[in-house]
Every structure is written in C-alpha cells, then in structure tokens.
N, C-alpha and C. Protein backbone atom coordinates (compact mmCIF):
# COMPACT_ATOMS: atom_id res chain seq x y z
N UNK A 1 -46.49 -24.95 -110.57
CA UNK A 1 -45.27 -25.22 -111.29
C UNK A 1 -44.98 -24.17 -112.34
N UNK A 2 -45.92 -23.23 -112.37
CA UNK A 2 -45.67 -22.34 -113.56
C UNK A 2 -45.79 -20.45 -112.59
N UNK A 3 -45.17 -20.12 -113.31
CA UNK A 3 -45.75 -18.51 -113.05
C UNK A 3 -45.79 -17.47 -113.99
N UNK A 4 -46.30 -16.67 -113.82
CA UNK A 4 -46.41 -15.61 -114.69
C UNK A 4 -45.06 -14.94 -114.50
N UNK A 5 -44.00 -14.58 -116.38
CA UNK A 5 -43.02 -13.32 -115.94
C UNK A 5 -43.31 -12.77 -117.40
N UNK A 6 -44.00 -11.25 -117.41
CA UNK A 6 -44.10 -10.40 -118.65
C UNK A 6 -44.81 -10.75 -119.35
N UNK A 7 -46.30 -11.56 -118.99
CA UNK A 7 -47.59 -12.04 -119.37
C UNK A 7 -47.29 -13.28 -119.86
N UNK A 8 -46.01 -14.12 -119.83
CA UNK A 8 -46.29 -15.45 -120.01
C UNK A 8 -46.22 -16.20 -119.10
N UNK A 9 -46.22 -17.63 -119.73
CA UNK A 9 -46.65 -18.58 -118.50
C UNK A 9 -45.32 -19.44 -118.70
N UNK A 10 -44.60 -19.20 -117.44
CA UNK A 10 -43.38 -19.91 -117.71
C UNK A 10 -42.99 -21.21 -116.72
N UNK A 11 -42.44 -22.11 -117.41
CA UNK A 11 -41.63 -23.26 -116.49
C UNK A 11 -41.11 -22.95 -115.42
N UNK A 12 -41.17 -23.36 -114.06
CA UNK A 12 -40.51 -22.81 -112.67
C UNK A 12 -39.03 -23.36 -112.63
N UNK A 13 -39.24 -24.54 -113.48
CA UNK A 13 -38.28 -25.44 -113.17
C UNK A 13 -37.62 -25.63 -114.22
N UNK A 14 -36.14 -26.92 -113.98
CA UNK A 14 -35.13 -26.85 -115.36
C UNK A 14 -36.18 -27.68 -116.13
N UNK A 15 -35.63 -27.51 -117.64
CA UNK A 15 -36.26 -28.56 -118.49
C UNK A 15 -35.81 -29.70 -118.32
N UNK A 16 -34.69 -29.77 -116.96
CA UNK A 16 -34.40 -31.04 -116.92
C UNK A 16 -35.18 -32.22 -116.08
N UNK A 17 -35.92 -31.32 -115.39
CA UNK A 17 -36.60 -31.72 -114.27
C UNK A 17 -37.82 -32.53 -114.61
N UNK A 18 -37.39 -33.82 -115.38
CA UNK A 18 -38.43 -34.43 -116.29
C UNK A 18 -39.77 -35.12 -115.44
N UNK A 19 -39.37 -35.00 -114.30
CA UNK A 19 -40.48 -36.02 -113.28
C UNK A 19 -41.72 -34.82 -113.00
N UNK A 20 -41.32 -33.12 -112.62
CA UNK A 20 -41.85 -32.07 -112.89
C UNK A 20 -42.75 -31.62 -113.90
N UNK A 21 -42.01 -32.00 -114.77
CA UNK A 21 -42.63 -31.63 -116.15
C UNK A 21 -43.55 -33.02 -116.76
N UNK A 22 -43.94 -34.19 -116.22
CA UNK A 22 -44.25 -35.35 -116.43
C UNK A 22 -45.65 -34.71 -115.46
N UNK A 23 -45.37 -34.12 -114.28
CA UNK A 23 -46.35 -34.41 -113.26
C UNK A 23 -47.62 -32.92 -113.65
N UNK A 24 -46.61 -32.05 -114.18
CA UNK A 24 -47.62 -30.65 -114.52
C UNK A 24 -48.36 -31.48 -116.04
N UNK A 25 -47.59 -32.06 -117.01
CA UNK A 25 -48.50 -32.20 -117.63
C UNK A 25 -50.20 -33.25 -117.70
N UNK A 26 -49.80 -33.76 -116.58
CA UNK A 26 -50.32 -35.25 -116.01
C UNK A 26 -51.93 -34.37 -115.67
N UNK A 27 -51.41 -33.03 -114.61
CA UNK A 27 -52.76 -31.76 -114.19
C UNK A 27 -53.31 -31.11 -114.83
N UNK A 28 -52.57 -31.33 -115.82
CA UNK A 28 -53.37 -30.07 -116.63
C UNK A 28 -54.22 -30.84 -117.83
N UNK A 29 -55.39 -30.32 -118.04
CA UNK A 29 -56.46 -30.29 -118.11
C UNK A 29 -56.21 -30.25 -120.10
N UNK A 30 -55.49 -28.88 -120.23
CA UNK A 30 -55.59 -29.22 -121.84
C UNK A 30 -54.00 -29.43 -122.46
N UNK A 31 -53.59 -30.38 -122.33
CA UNK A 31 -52.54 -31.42 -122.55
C UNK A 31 -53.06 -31.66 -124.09
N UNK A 32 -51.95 -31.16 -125.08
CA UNK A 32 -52.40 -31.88 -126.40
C UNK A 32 -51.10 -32.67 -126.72
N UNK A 33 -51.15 -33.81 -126.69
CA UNK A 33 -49.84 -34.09 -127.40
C UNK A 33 -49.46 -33.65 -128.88
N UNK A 34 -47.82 -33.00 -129.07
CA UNK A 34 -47.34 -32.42 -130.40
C UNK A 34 -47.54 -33.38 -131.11
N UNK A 35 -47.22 -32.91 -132.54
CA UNK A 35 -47.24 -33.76 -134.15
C UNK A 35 -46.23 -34.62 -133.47
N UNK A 36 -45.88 -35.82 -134.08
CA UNK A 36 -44.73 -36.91 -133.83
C UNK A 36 -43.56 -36.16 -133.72
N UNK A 37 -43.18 -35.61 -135.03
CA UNK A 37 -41.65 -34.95 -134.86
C UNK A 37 -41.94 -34.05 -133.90
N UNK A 38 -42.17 -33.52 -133.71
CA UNK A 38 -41.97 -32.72 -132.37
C UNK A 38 -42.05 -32.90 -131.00
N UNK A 39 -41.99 -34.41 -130.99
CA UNK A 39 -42.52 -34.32 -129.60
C UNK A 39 -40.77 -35.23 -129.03
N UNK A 40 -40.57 -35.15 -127.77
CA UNK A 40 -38.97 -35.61 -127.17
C UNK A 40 -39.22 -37.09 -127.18
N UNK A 41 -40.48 -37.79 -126.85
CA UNK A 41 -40.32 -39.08 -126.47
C UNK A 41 -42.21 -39.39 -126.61
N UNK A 42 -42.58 -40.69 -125.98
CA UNK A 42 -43.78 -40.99 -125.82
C UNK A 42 -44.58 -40.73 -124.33
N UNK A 43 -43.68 -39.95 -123.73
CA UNK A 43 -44.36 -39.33 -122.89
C UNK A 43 -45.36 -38.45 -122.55
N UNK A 44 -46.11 -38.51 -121.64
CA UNK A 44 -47.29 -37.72 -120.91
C UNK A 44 -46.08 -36.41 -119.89
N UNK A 45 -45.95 -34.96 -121.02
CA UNK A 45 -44.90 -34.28 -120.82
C UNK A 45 -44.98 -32.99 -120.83
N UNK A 46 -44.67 -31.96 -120.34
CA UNK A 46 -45.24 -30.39 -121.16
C UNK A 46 -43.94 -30.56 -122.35
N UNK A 47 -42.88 -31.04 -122.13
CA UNK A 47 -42.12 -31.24 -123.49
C UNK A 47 -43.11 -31.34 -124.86
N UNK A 48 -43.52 -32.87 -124.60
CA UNK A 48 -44.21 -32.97 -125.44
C UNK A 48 -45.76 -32.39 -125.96
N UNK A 49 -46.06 -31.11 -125.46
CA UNK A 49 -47.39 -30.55 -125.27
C UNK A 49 -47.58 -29.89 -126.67
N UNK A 50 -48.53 -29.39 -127.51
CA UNK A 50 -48.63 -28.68 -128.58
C UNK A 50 -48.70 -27.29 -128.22
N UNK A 51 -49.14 -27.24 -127.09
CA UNK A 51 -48.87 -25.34 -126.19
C UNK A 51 -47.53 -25.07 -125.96
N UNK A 52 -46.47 -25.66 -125.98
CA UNK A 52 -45.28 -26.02 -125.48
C UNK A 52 -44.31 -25.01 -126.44
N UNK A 53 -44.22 -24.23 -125.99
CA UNK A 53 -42.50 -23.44 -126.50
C UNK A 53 -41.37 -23.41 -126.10
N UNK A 54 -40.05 -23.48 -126.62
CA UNK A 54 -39.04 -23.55 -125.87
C UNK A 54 -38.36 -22.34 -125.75
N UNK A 55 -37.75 -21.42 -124.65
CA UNK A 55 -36.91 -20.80 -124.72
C UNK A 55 -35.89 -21.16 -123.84
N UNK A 56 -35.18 -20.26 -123.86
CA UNK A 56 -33.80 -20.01 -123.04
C UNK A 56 -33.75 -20.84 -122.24
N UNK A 57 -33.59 -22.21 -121.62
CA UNK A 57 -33.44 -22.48 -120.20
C UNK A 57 -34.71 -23.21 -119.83
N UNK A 58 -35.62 -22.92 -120.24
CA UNK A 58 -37.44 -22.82 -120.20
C UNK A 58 -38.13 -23.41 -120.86
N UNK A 59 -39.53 -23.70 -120.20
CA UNK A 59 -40.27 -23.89 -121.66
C UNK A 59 -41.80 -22.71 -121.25
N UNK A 60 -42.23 -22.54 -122.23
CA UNK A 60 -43.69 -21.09 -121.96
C UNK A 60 -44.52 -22.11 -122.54
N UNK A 61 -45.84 -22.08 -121.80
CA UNK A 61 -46.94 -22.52 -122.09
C UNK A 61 -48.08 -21.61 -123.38
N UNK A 62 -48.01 -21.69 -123.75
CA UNK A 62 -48.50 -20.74 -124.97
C UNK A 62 -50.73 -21.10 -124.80
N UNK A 63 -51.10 -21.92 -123.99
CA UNK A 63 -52.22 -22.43 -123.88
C UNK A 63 -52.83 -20.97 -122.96
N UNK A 64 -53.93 -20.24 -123.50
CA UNK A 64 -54.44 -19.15 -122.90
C UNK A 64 -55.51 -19.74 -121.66
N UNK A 65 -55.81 -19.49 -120.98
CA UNK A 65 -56.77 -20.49 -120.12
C UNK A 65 -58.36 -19.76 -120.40
C-alpha cells in the first residue's frame, strides 16, 4: 500500500480511502497512535499514526524501518 517516491514512504492511495488506510495500519507492526488532538477519530488508522504526515493529496510515513 505504500511506495517509495524521492526516499519517502508514501500513501498509494486517496486519504480518502479510509478502509485502505484502516487495513495498512491494522499490518503494520509499529502503529503508534497520535496525541488525542491529532488524531481524526478513534480509529486503528495511518491517519491516526504518530509516523503519519500529511501532504498534498497524501499521507508519508515518516517511521524508518
């Protein structure tokens, strides 16, 4: 669900694609949930991830493996 573009690790998919983004964060291994305010909802989310950045359209995983 992710790929590398210009050494980051980016979302394949829209940020709308909440069932996507529910299911990558569900696999992955280091899932931190954000501080409260930051997080969209009480979901298990890369939204809601503490690696979680938003850009343009996107979100970048900021978690180095």
């Amino acid at each position: 669900m992710w790929e590398k573009v210009d050494g980051n690790k980016v979302f394949r998919y829209s940020v709308e694609d909440h069932i996507k983004l529910s299911l990558a964060a569900e696999e992955c291994q280091n899932f931190l949930v954000d501080d409260e305010d930051e997080i969209i909802d009480d979901s298990v989310s890369c939204q809601n991830c503490a690696y979680r950045r938003w850009g343009e359209n996107t979100i970048y995983c900021m978690r180095t493996e």
